[in-house]
Every structure is written in structure tokens, then in C-alpha cells.
C-alpha atoms as a PDB file:
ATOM      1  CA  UNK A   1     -13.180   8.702 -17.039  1.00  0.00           C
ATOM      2  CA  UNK A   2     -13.688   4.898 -16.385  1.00  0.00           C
ATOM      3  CA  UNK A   3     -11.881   1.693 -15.129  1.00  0.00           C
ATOM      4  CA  UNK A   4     -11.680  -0.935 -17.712  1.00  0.00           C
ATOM      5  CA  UNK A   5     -11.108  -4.634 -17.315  1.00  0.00           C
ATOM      6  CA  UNK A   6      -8.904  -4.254 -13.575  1.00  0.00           C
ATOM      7  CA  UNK A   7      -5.357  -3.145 -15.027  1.00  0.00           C
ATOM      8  CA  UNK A   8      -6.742  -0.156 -17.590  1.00  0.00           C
ATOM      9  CA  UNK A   9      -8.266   2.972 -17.234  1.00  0.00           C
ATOM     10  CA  UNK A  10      -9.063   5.734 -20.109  1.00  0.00           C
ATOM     11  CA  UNK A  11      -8.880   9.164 -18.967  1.00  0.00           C
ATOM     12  CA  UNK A  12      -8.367  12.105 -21.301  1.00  0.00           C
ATOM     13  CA  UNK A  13      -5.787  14.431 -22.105  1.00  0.00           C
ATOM     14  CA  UNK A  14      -6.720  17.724 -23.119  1.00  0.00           C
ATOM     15  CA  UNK A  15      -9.396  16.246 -24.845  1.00  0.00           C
ATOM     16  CA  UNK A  16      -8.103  13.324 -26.636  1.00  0.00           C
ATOM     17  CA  UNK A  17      -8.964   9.815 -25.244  1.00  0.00           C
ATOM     18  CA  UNK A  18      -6.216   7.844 -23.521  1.00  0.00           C
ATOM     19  CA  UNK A  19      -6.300   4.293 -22.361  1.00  0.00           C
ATOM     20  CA  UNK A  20      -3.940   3.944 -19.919  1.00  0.00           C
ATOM     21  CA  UNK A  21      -2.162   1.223 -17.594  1.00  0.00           C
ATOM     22  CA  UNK A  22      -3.318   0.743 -14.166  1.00  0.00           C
ATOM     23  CA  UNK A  23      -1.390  -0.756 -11.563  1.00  0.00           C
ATOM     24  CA  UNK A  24      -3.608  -1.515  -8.741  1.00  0.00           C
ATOM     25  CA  UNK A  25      -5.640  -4.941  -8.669  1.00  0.00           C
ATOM     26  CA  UNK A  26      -7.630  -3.887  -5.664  1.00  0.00           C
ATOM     27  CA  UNK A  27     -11.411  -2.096  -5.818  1.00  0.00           C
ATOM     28  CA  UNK A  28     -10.031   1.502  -5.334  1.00  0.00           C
ATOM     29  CA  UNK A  29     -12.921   2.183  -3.848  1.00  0.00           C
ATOM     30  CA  UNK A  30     -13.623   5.859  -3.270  1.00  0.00           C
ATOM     31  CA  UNK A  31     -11.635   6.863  -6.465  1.00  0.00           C
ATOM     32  CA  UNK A  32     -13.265   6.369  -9.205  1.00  0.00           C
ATOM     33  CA  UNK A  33     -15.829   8.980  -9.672  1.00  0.00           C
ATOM     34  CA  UNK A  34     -15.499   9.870 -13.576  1.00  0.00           C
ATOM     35  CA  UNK A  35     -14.414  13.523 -13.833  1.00  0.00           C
ATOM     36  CA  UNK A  36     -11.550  12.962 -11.009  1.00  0.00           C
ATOM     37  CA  UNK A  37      -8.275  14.783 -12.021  1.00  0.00           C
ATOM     38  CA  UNK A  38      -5.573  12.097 -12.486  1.00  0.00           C
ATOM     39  CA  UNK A  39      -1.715  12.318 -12.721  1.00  0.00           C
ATOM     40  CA  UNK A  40      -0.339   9.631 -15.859  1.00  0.00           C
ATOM     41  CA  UNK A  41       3.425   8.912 -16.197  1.00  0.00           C
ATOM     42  CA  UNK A  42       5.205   8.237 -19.731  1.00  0.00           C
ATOM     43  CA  UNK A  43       5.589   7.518 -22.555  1.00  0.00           C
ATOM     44  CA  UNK A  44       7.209   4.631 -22.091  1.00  0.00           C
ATOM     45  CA  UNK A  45       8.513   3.083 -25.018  1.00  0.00           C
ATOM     46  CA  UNK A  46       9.753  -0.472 -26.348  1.00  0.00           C
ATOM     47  CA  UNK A  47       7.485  -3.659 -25.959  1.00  0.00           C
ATOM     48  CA  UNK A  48       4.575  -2.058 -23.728  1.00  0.00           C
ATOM     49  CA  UNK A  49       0.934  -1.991 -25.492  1.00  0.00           C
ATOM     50  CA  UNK A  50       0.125   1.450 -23.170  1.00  0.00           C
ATOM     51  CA  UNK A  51       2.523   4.342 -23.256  1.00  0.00           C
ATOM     52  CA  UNK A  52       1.647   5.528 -20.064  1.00  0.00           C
ATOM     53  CA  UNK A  53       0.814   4.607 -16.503  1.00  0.00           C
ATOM     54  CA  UNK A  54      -1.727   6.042 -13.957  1.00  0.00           C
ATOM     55  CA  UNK A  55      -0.005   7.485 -11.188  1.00  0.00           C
ATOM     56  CA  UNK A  56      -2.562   9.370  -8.281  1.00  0.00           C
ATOM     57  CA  UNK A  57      -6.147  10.709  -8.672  1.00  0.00           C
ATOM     58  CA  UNK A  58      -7.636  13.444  -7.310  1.00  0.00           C
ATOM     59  CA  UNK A  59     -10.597  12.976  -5.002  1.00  0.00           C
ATOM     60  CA  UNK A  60     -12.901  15.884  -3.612  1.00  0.00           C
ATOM     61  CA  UNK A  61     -14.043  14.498  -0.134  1.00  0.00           C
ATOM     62  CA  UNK A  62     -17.711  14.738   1.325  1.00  0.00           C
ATOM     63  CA  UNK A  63     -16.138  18.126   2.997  1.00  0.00           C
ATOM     64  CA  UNK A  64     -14.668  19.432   0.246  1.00  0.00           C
ATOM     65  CA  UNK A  65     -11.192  19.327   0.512  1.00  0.00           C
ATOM     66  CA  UNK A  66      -8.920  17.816  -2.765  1.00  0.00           C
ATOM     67  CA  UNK A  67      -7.071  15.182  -2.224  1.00  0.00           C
ATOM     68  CA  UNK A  68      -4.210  12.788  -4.396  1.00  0.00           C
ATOM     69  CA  UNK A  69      -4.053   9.526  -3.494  1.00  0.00           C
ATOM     70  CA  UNK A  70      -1.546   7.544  -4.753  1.00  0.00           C
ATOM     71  CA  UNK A  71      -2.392   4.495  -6.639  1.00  0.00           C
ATOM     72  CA  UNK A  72       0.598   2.671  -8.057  1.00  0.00           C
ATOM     73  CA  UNK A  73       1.575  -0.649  -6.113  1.00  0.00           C
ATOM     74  CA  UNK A  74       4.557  -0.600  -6.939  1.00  0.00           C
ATOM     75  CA  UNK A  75       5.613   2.789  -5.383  1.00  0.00           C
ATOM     76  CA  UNK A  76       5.708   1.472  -1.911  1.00  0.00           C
ATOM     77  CA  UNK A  77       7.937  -1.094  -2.004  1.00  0.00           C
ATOM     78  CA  UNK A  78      10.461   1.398  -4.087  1.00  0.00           C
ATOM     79  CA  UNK A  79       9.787   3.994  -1.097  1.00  0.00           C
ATOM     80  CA  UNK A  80      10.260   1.996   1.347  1.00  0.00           C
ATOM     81  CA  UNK A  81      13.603   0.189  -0.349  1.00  0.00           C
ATOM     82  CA  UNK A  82      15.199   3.963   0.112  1.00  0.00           C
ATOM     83  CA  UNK A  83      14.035   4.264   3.608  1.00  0.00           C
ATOM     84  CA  UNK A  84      15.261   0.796   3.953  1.00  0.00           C
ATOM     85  CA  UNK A  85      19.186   1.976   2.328  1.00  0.00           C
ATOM     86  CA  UNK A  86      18.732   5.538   4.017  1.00  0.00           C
ATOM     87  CA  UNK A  87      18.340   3.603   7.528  1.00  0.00           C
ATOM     88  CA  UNK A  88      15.368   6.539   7.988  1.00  0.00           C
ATOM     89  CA  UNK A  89      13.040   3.659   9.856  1.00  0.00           C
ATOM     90  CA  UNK A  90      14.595   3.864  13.679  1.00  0.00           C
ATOM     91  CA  UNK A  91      13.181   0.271  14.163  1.00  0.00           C
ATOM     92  CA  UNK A  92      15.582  -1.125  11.366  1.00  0.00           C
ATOM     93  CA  UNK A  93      18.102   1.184  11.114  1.00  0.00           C
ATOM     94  CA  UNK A  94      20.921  -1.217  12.505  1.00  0.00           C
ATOM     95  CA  UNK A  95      20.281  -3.796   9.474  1.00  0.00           C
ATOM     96  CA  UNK A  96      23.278  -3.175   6.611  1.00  0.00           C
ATOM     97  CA  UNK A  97      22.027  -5.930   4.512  1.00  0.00           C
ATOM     98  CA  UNK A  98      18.506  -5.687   2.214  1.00  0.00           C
ATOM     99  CA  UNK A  99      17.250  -8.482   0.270  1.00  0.00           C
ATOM    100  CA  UNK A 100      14.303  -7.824  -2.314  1.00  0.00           C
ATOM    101  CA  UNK A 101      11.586 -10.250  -3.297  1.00  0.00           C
ATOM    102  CA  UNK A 102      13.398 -12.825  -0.956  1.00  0.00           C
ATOM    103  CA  UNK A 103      11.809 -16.392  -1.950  1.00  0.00           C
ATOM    104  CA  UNK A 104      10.312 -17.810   1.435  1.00  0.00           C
ATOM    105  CA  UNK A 105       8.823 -21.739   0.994  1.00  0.00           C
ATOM    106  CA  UNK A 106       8.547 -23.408  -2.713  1.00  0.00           C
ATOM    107  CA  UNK A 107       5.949 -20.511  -3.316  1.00  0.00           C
ATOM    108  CA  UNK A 108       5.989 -17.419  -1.931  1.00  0.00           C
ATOM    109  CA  UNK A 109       8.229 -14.573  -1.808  1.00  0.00           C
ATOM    110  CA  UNK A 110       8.394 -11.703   0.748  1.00  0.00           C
ATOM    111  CA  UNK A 111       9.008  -8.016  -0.115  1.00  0.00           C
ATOM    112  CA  UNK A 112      12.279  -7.730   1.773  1.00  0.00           C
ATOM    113  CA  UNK A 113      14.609  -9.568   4.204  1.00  0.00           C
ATOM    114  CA  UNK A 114      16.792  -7.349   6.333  1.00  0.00           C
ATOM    115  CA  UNK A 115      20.554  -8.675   8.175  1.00  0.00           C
ATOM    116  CA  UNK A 116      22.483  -7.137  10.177  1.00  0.00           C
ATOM    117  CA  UNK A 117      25.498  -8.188  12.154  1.00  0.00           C
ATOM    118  CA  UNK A 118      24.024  -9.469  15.756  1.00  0.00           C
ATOM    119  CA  UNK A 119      20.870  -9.075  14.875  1.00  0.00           C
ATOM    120  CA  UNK A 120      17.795 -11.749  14.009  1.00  0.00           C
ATOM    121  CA  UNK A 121      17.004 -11.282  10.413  1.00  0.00           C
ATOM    122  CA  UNK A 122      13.736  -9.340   9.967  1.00  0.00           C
ATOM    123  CA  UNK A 123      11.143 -10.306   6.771  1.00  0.00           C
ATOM    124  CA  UNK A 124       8.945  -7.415   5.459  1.00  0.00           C
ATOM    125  CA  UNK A 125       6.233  -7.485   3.575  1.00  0.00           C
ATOM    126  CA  UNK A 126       5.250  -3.814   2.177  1.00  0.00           C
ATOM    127  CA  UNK A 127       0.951  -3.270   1.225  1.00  0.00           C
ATOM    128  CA  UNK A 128      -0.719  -0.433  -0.610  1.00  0.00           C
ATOM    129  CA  UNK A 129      -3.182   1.677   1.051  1.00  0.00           C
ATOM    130  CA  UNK A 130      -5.453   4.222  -0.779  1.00  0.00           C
ATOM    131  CA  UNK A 131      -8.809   3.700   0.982  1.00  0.00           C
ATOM    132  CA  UNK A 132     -10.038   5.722   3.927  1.00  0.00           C
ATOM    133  CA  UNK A 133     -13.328   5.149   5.998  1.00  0.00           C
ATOM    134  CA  UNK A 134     -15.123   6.864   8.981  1.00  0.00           C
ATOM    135  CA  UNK A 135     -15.627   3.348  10.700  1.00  0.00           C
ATOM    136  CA  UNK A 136     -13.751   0.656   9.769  1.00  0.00           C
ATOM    137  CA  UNK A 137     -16.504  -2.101  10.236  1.00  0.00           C
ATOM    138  CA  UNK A 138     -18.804  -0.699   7.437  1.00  0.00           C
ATOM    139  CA  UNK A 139     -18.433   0.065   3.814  1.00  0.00           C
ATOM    140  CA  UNK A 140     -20.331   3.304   3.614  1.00  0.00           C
ATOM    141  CA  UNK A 141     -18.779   7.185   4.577  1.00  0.00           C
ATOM    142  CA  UNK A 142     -16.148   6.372   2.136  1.00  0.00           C
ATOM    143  CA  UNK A 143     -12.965   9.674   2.181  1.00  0.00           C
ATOM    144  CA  UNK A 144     -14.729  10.906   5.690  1.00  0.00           C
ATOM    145  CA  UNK A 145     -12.944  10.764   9.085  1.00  0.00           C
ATOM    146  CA  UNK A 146      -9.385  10.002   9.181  1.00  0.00           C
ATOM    147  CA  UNK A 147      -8.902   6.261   9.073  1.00  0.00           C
ATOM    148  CA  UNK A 148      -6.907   4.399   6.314  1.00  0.00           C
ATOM    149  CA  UNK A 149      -7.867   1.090   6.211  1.00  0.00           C
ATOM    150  CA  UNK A 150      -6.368  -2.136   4.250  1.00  0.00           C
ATOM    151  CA  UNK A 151      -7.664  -4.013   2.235  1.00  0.00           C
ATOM    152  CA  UNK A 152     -10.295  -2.391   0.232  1.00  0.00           C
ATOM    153  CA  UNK A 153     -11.561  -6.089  -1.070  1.00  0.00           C
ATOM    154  CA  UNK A 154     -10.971  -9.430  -0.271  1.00  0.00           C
ATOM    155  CA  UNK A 155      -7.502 -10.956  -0.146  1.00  0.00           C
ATOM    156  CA  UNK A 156      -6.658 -14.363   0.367  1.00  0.00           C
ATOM    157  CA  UNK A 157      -2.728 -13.597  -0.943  1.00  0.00           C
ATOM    158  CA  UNK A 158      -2.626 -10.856   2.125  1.00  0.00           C
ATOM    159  CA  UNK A 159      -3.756 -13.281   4.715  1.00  0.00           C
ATOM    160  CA  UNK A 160      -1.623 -15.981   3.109  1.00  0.00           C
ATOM    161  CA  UNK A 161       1.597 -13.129   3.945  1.00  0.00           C
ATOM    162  CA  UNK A 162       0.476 -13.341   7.630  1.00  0.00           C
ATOM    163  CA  UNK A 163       0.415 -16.723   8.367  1.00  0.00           C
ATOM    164  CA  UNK A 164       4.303 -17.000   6.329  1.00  0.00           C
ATOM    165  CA  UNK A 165       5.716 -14.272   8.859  1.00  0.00           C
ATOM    166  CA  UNK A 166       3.814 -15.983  11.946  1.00  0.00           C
ATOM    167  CA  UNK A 167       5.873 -18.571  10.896  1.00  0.00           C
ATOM    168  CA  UNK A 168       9.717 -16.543  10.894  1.00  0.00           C
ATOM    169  CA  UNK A 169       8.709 -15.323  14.090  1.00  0.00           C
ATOM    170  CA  UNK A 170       7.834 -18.935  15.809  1.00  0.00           C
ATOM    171  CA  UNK A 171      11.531 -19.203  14.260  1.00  0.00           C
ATOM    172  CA  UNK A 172      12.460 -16.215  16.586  1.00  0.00           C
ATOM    173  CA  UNK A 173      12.871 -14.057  13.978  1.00  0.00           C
ATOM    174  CA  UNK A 174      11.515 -10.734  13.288  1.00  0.00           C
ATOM    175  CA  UNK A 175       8.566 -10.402  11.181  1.00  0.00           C
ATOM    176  CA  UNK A 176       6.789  -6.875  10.246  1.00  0.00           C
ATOM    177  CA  UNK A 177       3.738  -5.989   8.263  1.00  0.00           C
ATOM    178  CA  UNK A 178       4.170  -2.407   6.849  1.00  0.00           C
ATOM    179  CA  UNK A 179       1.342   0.054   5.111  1.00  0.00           C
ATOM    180  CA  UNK A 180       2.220   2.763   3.326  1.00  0.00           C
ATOM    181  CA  UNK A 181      -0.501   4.879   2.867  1.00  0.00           C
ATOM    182  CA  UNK A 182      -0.806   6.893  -0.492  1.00  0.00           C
ATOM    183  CA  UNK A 183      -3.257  10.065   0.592  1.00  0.00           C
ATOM    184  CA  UNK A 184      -2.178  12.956   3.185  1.00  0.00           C
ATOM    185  CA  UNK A 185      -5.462  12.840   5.304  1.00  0.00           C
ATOM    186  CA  UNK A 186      -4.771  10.069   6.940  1.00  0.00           C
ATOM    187  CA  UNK A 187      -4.351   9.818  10.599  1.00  0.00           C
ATOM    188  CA  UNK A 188      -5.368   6.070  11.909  1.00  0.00           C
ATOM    189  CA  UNK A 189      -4.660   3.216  10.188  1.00  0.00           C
ATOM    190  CA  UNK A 190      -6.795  -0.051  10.569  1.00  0.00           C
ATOM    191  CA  UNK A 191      -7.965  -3.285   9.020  1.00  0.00           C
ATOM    192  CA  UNK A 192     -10.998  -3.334   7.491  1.00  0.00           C
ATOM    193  CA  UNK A 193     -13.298  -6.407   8.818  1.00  0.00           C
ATOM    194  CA  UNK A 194     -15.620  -4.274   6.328  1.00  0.00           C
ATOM    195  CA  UNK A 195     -14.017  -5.595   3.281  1.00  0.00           C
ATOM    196  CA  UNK A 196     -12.066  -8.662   4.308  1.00  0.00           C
ATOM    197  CA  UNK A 197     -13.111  -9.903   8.053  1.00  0.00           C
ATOM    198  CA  UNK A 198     -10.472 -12.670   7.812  1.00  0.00           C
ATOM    199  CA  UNK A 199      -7.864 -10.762   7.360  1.00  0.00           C
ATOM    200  CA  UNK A 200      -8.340  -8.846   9.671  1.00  0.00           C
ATOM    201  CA  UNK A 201      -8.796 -12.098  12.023  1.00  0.00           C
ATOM    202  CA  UNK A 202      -5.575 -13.165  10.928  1.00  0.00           C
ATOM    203  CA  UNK A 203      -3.640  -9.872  11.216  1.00  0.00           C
ATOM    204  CA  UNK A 204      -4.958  -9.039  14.635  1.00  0.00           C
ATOM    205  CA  UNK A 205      -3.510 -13.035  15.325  1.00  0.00           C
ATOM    206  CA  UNK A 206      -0.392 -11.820  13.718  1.00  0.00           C
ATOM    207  CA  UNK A 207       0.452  -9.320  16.281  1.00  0.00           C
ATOM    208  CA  UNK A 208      -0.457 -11.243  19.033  1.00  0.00           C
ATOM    209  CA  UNK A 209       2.058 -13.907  17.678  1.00  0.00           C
ATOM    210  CA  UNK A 210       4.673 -10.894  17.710  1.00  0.00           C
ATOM    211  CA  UNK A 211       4.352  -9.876  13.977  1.00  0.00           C
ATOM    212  CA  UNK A 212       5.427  -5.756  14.124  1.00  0.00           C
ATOM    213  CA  UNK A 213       2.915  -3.605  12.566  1.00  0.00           C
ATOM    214  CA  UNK A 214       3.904  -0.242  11.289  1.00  0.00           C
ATOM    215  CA  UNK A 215       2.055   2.515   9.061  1.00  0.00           C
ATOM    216  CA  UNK A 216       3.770   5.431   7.309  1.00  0.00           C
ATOM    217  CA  UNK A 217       1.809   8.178   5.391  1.00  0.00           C
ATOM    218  CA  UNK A 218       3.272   9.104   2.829  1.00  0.00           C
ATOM    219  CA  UNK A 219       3.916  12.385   1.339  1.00  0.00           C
ATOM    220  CA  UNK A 220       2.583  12.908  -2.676  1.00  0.00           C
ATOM    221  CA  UNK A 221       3.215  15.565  -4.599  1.00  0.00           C
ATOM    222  CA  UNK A 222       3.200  15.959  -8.286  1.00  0.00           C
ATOM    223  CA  UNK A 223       7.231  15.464  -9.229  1.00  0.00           C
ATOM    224  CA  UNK A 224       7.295  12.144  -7.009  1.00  0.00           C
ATOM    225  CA  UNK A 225       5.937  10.221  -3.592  1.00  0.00           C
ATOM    226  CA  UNK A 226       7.816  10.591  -0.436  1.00  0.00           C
ATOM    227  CA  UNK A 227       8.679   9.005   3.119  1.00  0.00           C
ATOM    228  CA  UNK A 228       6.154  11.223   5.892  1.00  0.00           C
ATOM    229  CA  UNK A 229       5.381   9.828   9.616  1.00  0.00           C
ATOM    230  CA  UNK A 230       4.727   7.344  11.165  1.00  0.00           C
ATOM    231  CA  UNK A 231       0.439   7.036  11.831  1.00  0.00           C
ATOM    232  CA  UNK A 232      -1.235   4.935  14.755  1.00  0.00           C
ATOM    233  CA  UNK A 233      -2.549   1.850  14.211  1.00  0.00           C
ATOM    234  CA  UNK A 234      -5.523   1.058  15.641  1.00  0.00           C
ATOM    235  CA  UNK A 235      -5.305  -3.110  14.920  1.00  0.00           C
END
């Protein structure tokens, strides 16, 4: 029904009111129509305030196909741990070793460090992408064309990420940025100078420094969210 106050959102449940948990701090933009179907996980119990936890909504685009998109955050990094494990990514598959939420300076932390034996250690950092545009350098035609874009509003953390794996790689090691997209009609993946024209300064700087870029679309059905292809990027 509505987005309250960033991290809620009250939908209903065959009839009855719900305010739910909602883990995405980014604008979702493109999602939020009131009257979109939505998936919720739960209950779950102990010291939590909301039983459940919004999952994917259901967006009609402008041509009228139906859509899920993922929304969770956290469900990338988890996918892309068990691709990680599964050695299902060819360009990491000879790493044996994966470190989570490895600590990198005295305040930052990237989403995984990768060793293997021979090889440079490799720091990934894993982003969220449910927004999709027809042109990538303005806001409007929001869920027409085929390009998933990141980020949907401004973030100075994100470009912050950059500049740390610039850094491993002036250290010659390896560095990649990877996007999972949440929503199946994706094709392209891009920055968005729309929404955040720095970061996509310092991304495009990024690769030109040798930071790897790599989007995977991933696959979302109702029972869970899993490992697709590998999309273009258009950077």
C-alpha cells in the first residue's frame, strides 16, 4: 500500500493491515505504485518489532507485462556467497578461500575477499539492483527498455567502495564490482549519471584503473532467488 519512514512498508493481507520490514534504503523507484502485489517472508519470532519482511513486488510495466523484482539487500550477497562456494563464477572459480564482510582500513569493510593458492587475492563488493530505465541519463521511462541501472539515488557509501578497491588494485590485486540484478527483464546493465553522476564518474574511473565489473540477473521466483547469466555492461 505505502512506504513508511525508509525501512517499513504496510501492505495487506487478505484484508487485514500489515506493517512490515523493509530492507532496502534506496528510492525503489518504479515500485511503489500502491496496489502492487508483494511477496512478505515470516513470521519471524524472538526480539524483532515486525514479524515479517518484504521480499519482491510485482510491477506491471508501461507494456504490460508483470514483473517481480526483488527487493531485499541482503539476498545478493547470500546469492552470490553460494556462487562464490559452488565456484559457478568462471572468473573466480580457482579461489578455495572466501572471506565475508572482510574489514579493509580502520572503517570500511568489503563484501568478500577471495584466496586461492597462486593467485592475487580478489576483494568484492556485491550491490542491489531493482531499477530499470530506457536511457540511463534521465529519470523518466521508468520499467521501459531493458537497462538496469545502479544506483537509483545518491550514494556517497557506493562511490566511497570504488575508490577502496582502486586502491587493492594499485596494490596489484584484484578488485571487482558486482550487480546482481533482482528483475528478469533485464538485459544491459549501466550506471545511472541520472541519479548519482559521481558515481558513475568514479566507477567508469574504476575500470579504467582495472577494477572488474560484472552483472548477473538473477532468477526470482516465489520459493527463493537464484544465480541466472551473466548481462552486458554498458559502463
Amino acid at each position: 500500500m505505502r512506504r513508511i519512514r525508509r525501512f517499513l512498508a504496510d501492505v495487506t493481507v487478505e484484508g487485514r493491515l500489515l506493517t512490515v520490514h523493509c530492507p532496502n534504503s534506496g528510492s525503489m523507484a518504479g515500485l511503489l505504485d500502491s496496489g502492487n502485489r508483494v511477496r512478505i517472508s515470516g513470521p519471524y519470532l524472538g526480539t524483532r518489532k515486525y514479524a515479517y519482511t518484504l521480499e519482491q513486488i510485482q510491477i506491471t510495466r508501461p507494456d504490460g507485462r508483470k514483473i517481480w523484482v526483488g527487493i531485499n539487500t541482503m539476498v545478493p550477497n547470500l546469492l552470490v556467497h553460494e556462487i562464490l562456494k559452488a565456484r559457478r563464477l568462471p572468473e573466480l572459480k580457482n579461489y578455495s578461500t572466501i572471506g565475508k564482510e572482510v574489514k579493509l582500513g580502520d572503517h570500511s569493510r568489503i563484501d568478500f575477499r577471495c584466496e586461492g593458492v597462486g593467485l592475487s587475492p580478489c576483494w568484492i563488493e556485491v550491490k542491489n539492483v531493482t531499477s530499470l530505465l530506457l536511457d540511463p541519463t534521465r529519470k523518466s521511462h521508468l520499467n521501459e527498455g531493458n537497462i538496469a541501472v545502479f544506483p537509483d539515488s545518491v550514494t556517497t557509501r557506493g562511490a566511497k567502495h570504488l575508490h577502496e578497491l582502486m586502491g587493492r588494485v594499485a596494490l596489484r590485486e584484484r578488485a571487482m564490482m558486482l550487480y546482481v540484478i533482482q528483475r528478469s527483464d533485464a538485459e544491459l546493465f549501466s550506471p545511472a549519471p541520472c541519479c548519482d553522476p559521481n558515481y558513475t564518474k568514479e566507477l567508469l574511473r574504476a575500470q579504467t584503473a582495472g577494477v572488474e565489473v560484472l552483472a548477473i540477473r538473477a532468477r526470482i521466483t516465489k520459493s527463493g532467488i537464484f544465480f541466472g547469466k551473466k548481462i552486458q555492461s554498458i559502463a
